[in-house]
PDB file of N, CA and C in Angstrom:
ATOM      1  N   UNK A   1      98.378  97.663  96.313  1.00  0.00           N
ATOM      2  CA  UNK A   1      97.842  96.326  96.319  1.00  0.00           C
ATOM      3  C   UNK A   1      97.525  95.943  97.766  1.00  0.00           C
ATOM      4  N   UNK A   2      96.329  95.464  97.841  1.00  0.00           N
ATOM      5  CA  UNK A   2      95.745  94.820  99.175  1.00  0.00           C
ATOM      6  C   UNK A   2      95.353  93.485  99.133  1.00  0.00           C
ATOM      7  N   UNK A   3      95.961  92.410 100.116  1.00  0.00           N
ATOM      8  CA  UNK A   3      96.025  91.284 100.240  1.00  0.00           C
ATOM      9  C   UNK A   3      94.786  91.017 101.128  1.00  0.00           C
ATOM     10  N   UNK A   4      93.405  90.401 100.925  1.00  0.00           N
ATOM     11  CA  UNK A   4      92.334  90.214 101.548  1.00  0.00           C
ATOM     12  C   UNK A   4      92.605  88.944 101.929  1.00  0.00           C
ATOM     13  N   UNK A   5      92.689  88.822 103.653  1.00  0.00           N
ATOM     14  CA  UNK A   5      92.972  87.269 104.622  1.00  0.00           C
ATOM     15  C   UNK A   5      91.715  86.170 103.792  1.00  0.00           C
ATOM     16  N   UNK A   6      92.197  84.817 103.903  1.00  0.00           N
ATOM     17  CA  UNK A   6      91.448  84.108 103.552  1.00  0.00           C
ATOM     18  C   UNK A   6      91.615  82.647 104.388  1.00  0.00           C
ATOM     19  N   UNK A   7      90.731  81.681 104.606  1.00  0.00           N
ATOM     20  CA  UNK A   7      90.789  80.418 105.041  1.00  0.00           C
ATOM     21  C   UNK A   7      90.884  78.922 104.251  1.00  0.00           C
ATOM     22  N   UNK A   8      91.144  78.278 104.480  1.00  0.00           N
ATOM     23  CA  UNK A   8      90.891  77.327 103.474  1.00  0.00           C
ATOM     24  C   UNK A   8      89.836  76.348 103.923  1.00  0.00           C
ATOM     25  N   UNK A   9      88.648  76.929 103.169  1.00  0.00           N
ATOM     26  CA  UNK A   9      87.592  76.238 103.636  1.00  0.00           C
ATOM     27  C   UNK A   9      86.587  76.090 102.382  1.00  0.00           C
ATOM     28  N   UNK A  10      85.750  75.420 101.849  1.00  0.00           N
ATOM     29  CA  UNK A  10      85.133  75.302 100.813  1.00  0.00           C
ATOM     30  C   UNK A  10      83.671  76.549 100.507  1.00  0.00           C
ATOM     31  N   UNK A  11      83.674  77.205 101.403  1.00  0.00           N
ATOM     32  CA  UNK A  11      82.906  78.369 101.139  1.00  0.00           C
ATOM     33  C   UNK A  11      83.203  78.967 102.271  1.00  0.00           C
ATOM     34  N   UNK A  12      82.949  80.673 101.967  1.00  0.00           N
ATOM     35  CA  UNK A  12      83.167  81.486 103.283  1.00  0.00           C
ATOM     36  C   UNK A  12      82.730  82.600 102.792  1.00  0.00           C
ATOM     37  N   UNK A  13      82.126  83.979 103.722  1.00  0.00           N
ATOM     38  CA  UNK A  13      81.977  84.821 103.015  1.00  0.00           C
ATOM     39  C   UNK A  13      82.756  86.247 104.234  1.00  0.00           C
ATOM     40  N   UNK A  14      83.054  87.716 103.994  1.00  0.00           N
ATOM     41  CA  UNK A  14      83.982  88.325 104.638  1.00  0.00           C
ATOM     42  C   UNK A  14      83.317  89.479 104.156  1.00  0.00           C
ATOM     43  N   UNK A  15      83.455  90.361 104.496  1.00  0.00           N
ATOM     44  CA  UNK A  15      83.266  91.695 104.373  1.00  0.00           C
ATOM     45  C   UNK A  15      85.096  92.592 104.240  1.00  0.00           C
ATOM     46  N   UNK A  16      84.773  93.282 103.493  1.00  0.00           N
ATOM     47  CA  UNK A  16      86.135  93.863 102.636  1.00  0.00           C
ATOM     48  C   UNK A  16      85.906  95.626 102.817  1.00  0.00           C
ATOM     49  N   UNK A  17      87.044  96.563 103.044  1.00  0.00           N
ATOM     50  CA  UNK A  17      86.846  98.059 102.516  1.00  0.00           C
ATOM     51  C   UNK A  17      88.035  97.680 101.229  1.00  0.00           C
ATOM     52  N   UNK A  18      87.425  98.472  99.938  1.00  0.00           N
ATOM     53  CA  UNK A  18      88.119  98.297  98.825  1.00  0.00           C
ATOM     54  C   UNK A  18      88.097 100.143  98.528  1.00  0.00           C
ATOM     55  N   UNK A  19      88.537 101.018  98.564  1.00  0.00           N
ATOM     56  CA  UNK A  19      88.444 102.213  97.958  1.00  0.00           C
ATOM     57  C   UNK A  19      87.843 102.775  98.434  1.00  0.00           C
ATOM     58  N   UNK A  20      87.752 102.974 100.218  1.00  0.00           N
ATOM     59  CA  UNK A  20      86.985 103.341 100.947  1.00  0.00           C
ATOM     60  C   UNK A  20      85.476 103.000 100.774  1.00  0.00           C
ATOM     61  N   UNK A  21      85.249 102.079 100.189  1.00  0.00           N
ATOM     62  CA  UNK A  21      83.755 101.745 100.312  1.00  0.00           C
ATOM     63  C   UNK A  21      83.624 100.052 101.060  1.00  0.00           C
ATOM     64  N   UNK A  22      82.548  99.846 101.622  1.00  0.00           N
ATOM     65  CA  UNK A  22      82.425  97.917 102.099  1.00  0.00           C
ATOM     66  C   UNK A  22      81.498  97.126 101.179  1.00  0.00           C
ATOM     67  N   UNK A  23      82.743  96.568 100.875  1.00  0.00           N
ATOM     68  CA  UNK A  23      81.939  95.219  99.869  1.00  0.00           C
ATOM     69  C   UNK A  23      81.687  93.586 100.757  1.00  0.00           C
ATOM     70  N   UNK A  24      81.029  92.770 100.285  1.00  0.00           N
ATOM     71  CA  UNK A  24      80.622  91.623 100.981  1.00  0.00           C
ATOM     72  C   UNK A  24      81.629  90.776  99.931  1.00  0.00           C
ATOM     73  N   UNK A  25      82.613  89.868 100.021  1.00  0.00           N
ATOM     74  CA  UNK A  25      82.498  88.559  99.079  1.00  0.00           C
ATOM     75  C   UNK A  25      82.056  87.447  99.625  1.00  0.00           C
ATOM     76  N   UNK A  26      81.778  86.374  98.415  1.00  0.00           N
ATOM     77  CA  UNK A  26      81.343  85.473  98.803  1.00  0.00           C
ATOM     78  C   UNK A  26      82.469  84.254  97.924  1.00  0.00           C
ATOM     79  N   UNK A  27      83.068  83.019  98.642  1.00  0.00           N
ATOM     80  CA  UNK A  27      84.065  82.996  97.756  1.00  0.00           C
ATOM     81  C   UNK A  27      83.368  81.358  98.236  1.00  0.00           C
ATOM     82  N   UNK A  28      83.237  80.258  96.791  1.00  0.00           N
ATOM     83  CA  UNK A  28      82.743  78.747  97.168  1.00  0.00           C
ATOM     84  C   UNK A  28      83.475  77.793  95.919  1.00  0.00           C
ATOM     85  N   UNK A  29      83.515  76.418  96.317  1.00  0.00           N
ATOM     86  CA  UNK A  29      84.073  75.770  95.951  1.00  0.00           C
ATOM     87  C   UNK A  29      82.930  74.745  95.057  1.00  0.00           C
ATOM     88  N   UNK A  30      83.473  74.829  93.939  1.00  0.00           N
ATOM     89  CA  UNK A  30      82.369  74.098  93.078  1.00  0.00           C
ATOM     90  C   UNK A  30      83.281  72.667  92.303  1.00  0.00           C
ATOM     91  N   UNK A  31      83.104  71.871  91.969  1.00  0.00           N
ATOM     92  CA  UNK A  31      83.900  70.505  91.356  1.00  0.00           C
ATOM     93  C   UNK A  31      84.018  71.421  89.928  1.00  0.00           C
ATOM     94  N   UNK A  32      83.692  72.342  88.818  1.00  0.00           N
ATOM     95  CA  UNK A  32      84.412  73.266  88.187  1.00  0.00           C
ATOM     96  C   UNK A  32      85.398  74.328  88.243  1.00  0.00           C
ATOM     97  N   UNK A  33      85.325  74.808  89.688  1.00  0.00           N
ATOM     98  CA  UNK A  33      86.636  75.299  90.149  1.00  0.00           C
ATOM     99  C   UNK A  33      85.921  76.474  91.306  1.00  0.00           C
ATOM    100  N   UNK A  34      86.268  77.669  91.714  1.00  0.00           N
ATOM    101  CA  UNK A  34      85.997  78.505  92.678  1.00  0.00           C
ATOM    102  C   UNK A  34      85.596  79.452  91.833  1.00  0.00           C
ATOM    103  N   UNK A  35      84.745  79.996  93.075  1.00  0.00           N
ATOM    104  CA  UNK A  35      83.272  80.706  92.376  1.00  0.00           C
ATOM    105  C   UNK A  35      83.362  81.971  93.669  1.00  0.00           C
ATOM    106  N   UNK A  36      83.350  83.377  92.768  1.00  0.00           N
ATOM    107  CA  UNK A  36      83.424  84.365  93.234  1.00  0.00           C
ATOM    108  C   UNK A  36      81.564  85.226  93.298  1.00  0.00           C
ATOM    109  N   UNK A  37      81.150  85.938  93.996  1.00  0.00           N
ATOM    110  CA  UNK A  37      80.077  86.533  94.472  1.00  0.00           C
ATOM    111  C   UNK A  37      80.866  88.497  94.941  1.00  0.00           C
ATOM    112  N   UNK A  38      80.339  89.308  94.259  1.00  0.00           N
ATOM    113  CA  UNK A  38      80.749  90.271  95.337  1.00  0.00           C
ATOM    114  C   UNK A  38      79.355  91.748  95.428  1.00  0.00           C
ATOM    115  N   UNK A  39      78.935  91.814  96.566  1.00  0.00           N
ATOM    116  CA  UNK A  39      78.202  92.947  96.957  1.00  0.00           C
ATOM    117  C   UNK A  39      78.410  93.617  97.097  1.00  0.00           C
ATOM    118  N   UNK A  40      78.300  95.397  97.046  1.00  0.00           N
ATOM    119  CA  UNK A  40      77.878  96.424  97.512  1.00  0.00           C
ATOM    120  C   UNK A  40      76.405  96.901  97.859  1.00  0.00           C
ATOM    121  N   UNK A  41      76.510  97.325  99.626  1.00  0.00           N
ATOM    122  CA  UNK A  41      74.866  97.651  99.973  1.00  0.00           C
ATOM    123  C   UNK A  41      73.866  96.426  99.713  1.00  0.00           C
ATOM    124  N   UNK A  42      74.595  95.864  99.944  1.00  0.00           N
ATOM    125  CA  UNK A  42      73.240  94.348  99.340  1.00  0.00           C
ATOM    126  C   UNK A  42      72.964  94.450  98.123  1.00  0.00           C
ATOM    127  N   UNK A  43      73.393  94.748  97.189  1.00  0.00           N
ATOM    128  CA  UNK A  43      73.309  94.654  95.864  1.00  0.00           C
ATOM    129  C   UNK A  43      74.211  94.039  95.125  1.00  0.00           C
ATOM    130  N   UNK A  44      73.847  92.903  94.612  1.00  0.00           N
ATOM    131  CA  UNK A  44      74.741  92.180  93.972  1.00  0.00           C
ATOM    132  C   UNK A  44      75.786  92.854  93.016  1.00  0.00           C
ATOM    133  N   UNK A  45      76.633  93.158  92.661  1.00  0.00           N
ATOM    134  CA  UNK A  45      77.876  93.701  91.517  1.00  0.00           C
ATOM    135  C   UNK A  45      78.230  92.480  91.061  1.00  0.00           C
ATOM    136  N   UNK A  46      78.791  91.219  91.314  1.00  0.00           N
ATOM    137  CA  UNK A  46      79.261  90.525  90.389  1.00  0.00           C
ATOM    138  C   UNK A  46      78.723  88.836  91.170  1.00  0.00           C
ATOM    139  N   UNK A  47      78.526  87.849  89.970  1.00  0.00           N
ATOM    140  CA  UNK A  47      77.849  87.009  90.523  1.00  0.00           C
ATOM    141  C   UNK A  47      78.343  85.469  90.167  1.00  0.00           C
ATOM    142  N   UNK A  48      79.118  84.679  90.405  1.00  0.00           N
ATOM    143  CA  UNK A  48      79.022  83.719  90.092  1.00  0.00           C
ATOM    144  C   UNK A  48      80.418  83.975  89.437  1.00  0.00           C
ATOM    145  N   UNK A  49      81.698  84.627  89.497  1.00  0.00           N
ATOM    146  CA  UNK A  49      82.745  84.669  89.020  1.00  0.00           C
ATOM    147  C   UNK A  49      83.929  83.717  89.241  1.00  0.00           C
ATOM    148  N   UNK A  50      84.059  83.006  87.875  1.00  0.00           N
ATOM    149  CA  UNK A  50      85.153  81.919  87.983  1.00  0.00           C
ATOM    150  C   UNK A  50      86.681  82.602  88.381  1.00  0.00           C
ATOM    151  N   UNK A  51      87.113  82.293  89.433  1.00  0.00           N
ATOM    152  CA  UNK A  51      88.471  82.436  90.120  1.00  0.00           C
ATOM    153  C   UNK A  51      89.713  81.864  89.261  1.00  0.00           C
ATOM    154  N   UNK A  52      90.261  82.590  88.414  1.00  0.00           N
ATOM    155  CA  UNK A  52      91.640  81.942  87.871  1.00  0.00           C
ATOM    156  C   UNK A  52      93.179  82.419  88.075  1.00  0.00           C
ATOM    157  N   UNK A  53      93.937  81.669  87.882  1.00  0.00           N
ATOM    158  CA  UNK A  53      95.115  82.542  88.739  1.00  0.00           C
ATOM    159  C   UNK A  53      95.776  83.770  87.698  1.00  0.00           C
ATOM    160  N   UNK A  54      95.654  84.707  88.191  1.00  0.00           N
ATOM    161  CA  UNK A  54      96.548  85.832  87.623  1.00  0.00           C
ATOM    162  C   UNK A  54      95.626  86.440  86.283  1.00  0.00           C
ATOM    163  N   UNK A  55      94.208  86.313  86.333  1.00  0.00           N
ATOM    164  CA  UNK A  55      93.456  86.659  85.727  1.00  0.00           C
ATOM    165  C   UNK A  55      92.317  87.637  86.582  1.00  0.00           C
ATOM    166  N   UNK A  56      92.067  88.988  85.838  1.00  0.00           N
ATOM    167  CA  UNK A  56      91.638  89.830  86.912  1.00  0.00           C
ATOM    168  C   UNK A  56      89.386  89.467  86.767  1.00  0.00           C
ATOM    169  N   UNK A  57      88.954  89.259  88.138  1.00  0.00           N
ATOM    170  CA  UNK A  57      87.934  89.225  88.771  1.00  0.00           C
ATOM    171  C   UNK A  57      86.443  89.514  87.648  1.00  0.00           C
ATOM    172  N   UNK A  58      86.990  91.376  88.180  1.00  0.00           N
ATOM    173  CA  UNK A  58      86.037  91.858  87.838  1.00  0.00           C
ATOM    174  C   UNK A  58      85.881  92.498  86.263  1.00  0.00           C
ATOM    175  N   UNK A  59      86.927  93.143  85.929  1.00  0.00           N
ATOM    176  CA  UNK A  59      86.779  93.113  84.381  1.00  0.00           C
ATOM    177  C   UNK A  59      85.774  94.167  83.735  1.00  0.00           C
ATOM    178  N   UNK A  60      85.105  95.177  84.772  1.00  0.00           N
ATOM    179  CA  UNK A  60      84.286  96.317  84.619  1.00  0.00           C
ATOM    180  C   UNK A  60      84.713  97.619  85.277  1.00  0.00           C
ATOM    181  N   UNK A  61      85.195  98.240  84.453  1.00  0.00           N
ATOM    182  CA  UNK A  61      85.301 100.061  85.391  1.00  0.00           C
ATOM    183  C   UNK A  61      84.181 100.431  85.437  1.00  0.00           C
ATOM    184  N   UNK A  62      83.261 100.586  84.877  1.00  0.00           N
ATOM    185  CA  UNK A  62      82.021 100.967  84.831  1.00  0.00           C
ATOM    186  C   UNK A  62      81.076 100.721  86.340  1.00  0.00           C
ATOM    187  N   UNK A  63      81.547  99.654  86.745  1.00  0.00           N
ATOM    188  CA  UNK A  63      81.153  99.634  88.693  1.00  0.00           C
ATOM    189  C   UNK A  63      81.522  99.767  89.670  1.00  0.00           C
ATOM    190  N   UNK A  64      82.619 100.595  89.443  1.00  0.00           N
ATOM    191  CA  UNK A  64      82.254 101.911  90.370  1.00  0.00           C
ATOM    192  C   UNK A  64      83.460 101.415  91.507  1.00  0.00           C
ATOM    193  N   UNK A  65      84.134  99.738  91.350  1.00  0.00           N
ATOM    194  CA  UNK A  65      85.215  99.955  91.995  1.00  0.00           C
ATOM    195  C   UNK A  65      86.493  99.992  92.637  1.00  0.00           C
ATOM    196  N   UNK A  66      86.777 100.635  91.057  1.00  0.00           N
ATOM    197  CA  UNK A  66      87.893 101.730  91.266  1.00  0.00           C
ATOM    198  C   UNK A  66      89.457 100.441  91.476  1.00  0.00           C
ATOM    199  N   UNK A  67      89.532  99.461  90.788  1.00  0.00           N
ATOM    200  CA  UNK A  67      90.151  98.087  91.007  1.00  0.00           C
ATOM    201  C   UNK A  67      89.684  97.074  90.400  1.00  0.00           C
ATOM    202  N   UNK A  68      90.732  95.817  90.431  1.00  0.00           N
ATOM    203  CA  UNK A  68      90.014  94.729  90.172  1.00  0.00           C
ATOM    204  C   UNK A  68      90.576  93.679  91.572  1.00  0.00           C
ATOM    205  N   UNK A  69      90.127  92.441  91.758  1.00  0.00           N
ATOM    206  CA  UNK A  69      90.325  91.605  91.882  1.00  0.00           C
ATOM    207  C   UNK A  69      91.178  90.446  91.549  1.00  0.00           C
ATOM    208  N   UNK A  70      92.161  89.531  92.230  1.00  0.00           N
ATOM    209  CA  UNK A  70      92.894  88.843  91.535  1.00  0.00           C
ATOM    210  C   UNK A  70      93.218  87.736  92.391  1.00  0.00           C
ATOM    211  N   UNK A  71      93.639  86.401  92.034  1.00  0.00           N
ATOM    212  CA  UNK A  71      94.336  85.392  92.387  1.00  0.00           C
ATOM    213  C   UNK A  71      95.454  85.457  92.234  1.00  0.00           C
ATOM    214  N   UNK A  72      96.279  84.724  92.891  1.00  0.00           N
ATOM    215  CA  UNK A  72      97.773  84.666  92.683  1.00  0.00           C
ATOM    216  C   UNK A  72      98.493  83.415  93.182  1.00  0.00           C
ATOM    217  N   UNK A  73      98.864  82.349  92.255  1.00  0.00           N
ATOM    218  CA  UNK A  73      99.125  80.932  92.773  1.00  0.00           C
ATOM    219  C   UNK A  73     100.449  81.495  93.405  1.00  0.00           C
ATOM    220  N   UNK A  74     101.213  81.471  94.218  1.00  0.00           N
ATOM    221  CA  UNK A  74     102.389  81.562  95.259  1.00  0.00           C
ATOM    222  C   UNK A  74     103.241  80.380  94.866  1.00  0.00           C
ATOM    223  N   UNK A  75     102.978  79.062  94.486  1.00  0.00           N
ATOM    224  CA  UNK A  75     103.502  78.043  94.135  1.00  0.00           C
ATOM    225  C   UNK A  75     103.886  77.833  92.727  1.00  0.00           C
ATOM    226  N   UNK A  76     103.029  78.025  92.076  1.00  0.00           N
ATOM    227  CA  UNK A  76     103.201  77.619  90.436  1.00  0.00           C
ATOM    228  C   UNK A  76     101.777  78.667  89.608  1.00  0.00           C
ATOM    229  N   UNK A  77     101.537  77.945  88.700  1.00  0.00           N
ATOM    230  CA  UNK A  77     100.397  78.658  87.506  1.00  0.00           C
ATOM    231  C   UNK A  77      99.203  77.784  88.099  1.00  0.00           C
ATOM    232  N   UNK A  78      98.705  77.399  88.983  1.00  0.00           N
ATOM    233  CA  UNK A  78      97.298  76.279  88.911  1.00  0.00           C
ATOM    234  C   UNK A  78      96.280  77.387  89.277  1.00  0.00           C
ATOM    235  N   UNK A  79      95.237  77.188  88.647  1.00  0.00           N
ATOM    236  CA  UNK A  79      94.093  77.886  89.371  1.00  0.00           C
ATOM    237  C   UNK A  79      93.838  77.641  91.266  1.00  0.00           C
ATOM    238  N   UNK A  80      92.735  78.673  91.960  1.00  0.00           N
ATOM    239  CA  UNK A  80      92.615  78.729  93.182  1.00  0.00           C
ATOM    240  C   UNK A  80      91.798  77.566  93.887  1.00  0.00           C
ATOM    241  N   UNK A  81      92.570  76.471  94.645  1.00  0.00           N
ATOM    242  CA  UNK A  81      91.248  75.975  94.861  1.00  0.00           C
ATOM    243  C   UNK A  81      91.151  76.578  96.278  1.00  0.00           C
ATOM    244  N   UNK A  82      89.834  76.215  97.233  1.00  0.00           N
ATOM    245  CA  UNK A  82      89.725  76.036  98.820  1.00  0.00           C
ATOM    246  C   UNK A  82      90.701  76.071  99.710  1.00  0.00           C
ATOM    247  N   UNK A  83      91.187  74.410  99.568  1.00  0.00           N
ATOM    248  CA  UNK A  83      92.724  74.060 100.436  1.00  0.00           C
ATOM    249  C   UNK A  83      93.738  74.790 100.425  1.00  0.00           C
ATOM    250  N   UNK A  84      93.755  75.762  99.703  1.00  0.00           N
ATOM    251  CA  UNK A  84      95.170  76.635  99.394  1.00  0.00           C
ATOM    252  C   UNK A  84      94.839  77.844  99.778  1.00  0.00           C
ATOM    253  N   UNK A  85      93.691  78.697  99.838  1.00  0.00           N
ATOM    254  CA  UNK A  85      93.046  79.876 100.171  1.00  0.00           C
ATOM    255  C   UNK A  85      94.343  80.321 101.717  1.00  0.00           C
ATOM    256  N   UNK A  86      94.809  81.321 101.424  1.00  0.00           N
ATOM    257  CA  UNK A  86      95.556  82.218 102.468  1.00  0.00           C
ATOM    258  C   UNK A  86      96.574  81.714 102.127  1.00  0.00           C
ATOM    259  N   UNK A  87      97.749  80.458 101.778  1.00  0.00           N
ATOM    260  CA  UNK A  87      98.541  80.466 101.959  1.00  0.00           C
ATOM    261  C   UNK A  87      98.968  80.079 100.460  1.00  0.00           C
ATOM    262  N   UNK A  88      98.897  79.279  99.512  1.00  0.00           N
ATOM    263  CA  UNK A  88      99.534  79.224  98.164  1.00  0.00           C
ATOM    264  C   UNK A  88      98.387  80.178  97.395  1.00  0.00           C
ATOM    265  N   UNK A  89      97.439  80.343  97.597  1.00  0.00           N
ATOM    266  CA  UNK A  89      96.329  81.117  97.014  1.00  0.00           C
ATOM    267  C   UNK A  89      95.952  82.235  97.552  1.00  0.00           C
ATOM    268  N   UNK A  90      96.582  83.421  97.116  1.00  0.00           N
ATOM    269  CA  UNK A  90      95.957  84.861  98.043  1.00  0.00           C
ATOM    270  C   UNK A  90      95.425  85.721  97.194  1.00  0.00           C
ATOM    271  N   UNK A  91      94.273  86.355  97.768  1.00  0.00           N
ATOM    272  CA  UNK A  91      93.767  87.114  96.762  1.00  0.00           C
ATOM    273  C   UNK A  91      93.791  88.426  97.006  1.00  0.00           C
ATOM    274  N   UNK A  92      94.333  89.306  96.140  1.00  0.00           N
ATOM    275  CA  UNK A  92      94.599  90.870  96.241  1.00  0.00           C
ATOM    276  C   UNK A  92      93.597  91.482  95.571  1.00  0.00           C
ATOM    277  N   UNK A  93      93.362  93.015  95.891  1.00  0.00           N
ATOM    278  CA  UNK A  93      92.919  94.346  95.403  1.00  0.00           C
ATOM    279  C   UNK A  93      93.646  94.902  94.870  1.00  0.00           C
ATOM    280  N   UNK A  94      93.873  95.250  93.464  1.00  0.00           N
ATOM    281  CA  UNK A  94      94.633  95.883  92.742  1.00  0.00           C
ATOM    282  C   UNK A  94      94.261  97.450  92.136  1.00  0.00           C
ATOM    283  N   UNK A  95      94.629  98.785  92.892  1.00  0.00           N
ATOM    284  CA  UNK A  95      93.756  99.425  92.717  1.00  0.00           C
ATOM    285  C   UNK A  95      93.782 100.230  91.192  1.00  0.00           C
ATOM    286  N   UNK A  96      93.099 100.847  91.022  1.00  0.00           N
ATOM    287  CA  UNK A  96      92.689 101.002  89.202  1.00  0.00           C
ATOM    288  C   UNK A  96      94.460 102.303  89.053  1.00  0.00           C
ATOM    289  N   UNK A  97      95.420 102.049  88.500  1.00  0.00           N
ATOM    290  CA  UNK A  97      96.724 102.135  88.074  1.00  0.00           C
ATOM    291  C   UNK A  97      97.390 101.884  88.439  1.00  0.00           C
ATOM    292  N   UNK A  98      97.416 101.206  89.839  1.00  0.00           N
ATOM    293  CA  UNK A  98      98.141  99.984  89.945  1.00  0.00           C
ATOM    294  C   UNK A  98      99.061  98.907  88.875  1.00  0.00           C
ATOM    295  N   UNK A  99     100.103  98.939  88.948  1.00  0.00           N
ATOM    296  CA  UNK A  99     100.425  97.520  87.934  1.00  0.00           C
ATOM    297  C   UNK A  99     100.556  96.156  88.854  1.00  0.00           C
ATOM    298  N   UNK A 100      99.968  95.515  87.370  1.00  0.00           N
ATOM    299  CA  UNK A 100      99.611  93.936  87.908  1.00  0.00           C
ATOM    300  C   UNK A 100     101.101  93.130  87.967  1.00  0.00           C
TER     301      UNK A 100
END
């Protein structure tokens, strides 16, 4: 499991190595809740993904990578917002047999 640094800021975007490859995220704050984006090579892979806690990201083996994505409230069960990003809200790489 890999803990990807985060800020608490209402949008931000970071560049990630996940499985030896570099992905882009893009992570924003919407009045429905937080909204996930993630690239490889400039190619979009996932677009517009609702952030919930302890519910995994991506939800496809089929792209290639090799993991999912996850929230993790540190405090209680609430979904991720902004203000909490790095410190009650961290988001890990969970790699594919990994347990969650």
């Amino acid at each position: 499991m890999i803990q990807i640094p985060l800020i608490p800021t209402p949008s931000q975007t970071m560049n990630v190595v996940l499985n030896q490859q570099s992905y882009r995220l893009d992570l924003y704050q919407r009045s429905t809740g937080l909204y996930l984006n993630l690239w490889r090579n400039s190619a979009m892979i996932v677009s517009g993904a609702l952030c919930q806690n302890k519910n995994p990201i991506i939800h496809a083996s089929y792209l290639g990578i090799g993991g999912d994505l996850l929230f993790i409230d540190t405090l209680g069960n609430d979904d991720p917002r902004y203000d909490g990003l790095g410190s009650r809200f961290i988001l890990v790489f969970i790699a594919a047999g990994e347990k969650q």
